[in-house]
C-alpha atoms as a PDB file:
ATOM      1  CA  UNK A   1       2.192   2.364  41.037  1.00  0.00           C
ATOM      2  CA  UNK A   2       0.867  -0.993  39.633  1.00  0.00           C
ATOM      3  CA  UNK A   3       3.544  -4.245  40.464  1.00  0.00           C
ATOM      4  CA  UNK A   4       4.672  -6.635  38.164  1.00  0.00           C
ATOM      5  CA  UNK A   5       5.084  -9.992  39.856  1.00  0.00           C
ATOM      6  CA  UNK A   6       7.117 -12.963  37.077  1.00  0.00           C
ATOM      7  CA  UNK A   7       6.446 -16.474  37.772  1.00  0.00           C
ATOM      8  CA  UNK A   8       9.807 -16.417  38.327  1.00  0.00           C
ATOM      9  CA  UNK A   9       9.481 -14.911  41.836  1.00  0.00           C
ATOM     10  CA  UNK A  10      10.839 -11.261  40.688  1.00  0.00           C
ATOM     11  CA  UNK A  11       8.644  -8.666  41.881  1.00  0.00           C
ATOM     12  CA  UNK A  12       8.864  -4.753  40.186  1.00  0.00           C
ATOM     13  CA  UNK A  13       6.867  -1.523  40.520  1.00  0.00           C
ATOM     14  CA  UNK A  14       5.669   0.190  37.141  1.00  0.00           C
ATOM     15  CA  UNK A  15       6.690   3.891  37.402  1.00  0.00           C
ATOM     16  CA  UNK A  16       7.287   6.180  34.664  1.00  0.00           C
ATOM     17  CA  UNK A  17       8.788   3.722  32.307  1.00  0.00           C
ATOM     18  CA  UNK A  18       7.515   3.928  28.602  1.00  0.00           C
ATOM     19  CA  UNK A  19       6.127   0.752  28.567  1.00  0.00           C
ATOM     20  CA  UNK A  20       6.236  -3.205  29.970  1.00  0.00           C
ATOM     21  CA  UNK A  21       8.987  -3.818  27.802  1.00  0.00           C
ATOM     22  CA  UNK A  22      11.058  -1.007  29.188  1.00  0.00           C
ATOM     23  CA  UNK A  23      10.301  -2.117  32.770  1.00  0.00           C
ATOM     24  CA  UNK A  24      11.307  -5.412  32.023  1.00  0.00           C
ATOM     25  CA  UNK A  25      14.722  -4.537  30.786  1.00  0.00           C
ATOM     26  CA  UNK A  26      15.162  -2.198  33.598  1.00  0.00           C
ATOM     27  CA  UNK A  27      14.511  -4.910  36.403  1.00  0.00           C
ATOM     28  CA  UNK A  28      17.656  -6.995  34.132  1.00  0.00           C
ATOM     29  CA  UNK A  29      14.845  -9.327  32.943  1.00  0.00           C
ATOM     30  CA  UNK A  30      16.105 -11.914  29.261  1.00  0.00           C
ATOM     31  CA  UNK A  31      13.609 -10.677  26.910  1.00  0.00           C
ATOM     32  CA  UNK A  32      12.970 -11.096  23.191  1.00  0.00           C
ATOM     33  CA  UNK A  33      12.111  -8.406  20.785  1.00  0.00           C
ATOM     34  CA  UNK A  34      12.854  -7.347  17.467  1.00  0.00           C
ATOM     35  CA  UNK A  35      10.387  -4.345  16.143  1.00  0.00           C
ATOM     36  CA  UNK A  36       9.610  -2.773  19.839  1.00  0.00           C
ATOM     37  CA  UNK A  37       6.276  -1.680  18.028  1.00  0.00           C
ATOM     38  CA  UNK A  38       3.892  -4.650  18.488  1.00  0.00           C
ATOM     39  CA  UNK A  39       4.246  -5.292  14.371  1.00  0.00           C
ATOM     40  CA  UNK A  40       6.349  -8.433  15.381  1.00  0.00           C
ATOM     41  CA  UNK A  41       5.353 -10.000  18.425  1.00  0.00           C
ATOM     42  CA  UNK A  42       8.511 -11.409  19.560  1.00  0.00           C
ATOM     43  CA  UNK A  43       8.088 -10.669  23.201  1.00  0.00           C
ATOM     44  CA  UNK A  44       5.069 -12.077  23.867  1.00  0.00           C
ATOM     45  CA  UNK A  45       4.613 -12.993  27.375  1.00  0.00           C
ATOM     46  CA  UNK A  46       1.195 -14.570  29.422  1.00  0.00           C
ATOM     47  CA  UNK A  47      -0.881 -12.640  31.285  1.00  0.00           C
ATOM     48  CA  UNK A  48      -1.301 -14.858  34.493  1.00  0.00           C
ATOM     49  CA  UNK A  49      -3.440 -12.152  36.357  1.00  0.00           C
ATOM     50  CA  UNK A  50      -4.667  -8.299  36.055  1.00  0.00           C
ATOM     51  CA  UNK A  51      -4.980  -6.321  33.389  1.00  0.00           C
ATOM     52  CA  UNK A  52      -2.711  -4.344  30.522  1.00  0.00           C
ATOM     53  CA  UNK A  53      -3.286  -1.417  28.462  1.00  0.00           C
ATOM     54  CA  UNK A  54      -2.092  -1.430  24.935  1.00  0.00           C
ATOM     55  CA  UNK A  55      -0.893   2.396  23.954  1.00  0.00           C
ATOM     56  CA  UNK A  56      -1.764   1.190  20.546  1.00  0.00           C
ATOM     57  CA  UNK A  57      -3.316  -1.133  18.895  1.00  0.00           C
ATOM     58  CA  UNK A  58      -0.487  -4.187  18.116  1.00  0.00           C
ATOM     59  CA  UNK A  59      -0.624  -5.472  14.790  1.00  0.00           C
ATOM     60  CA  UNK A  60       1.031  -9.022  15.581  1.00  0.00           C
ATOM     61  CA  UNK A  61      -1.171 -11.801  16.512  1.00  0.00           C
ATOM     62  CA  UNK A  62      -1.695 -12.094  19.964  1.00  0.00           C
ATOM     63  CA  UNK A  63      -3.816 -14.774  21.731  1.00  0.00           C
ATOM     64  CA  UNK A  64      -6.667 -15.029  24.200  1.00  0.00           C
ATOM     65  CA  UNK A  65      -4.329 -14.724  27.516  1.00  0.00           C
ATOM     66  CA  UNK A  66      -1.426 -13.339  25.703  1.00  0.00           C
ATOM     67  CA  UNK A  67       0.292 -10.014  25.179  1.00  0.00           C
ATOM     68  CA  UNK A  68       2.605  -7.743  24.026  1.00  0.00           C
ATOM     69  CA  UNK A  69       5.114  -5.744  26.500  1.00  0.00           C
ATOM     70  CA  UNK A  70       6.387  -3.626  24.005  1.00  0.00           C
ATOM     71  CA  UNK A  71       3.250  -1.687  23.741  1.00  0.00           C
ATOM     72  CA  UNK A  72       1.146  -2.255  26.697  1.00  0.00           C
ATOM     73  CA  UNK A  73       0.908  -0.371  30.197  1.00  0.00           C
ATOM     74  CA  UNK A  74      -0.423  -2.377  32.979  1.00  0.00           C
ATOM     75  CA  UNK A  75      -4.419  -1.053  34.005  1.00  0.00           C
ATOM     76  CA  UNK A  76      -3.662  -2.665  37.820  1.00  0.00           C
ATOM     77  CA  UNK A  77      -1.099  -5.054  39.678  1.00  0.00           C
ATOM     78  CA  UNK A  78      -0.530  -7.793  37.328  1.00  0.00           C
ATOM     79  CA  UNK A  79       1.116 -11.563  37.378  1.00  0.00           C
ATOM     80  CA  UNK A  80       2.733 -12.759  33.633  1.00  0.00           C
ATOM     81  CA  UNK A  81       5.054 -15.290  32.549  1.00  0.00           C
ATOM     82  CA  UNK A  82       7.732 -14.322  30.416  1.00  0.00           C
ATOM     83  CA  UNK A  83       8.404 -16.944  27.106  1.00  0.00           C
END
C-alpha cells in the first residue's frame, strides 16, 4: 500500500479507495473540487515527490509538477502539497 505524506505532517496509506481524492476526504483532509472528473481542476494539489497514475486522461490544465486527485492513483509512496 503506497503512503501519502502532506506537507502538513499528515501521513495516510492508499488502500482500496477510488482515487486520491477519495483518500483525501477519508483522512478529514479541506479539499476543493467541483466536477470530481478532472474536467475542472479545482483540486489541484503539487506533487512534492513519487509518482501518480491518472485512471484517465484529465481534461483540465494541469502543470509540470502538478496534479489532479480526483482522477489519479498513486504509482509509489508519494509527498504533495495540498492548495
Amino acid at each position: 500500500m503506497p503512503k501519502v505524506r502532506l506537507t502538513s505532517g499528515v501521513e495516510l496509506e492508499f488502500d482500496s479507495q477510488a482515487n486520491l481524492l477519495d483518500a483525501l476526504e477519508q483522512a478529514k483532509q479541506p479539499m476543493n473540487y467541483q466536477c470530481r472528473e478532472g474536467f475542472c481542476g479545482a483540486c489541484r494539489c503539487t506533487l512534492v515527490s513519487g509518482s501518480i497514475r491518472y485512471l484517465y486522461e484529465p481534461l483540465a490544465f494541469v502543470r509540470k509538477g502538478e496534479f489532479l486527485p480526483c482522477c489519479s492513483v498513486p504509482d509509489s509512496d508519494i509527498d504533495i502539497e495540498l492548495p
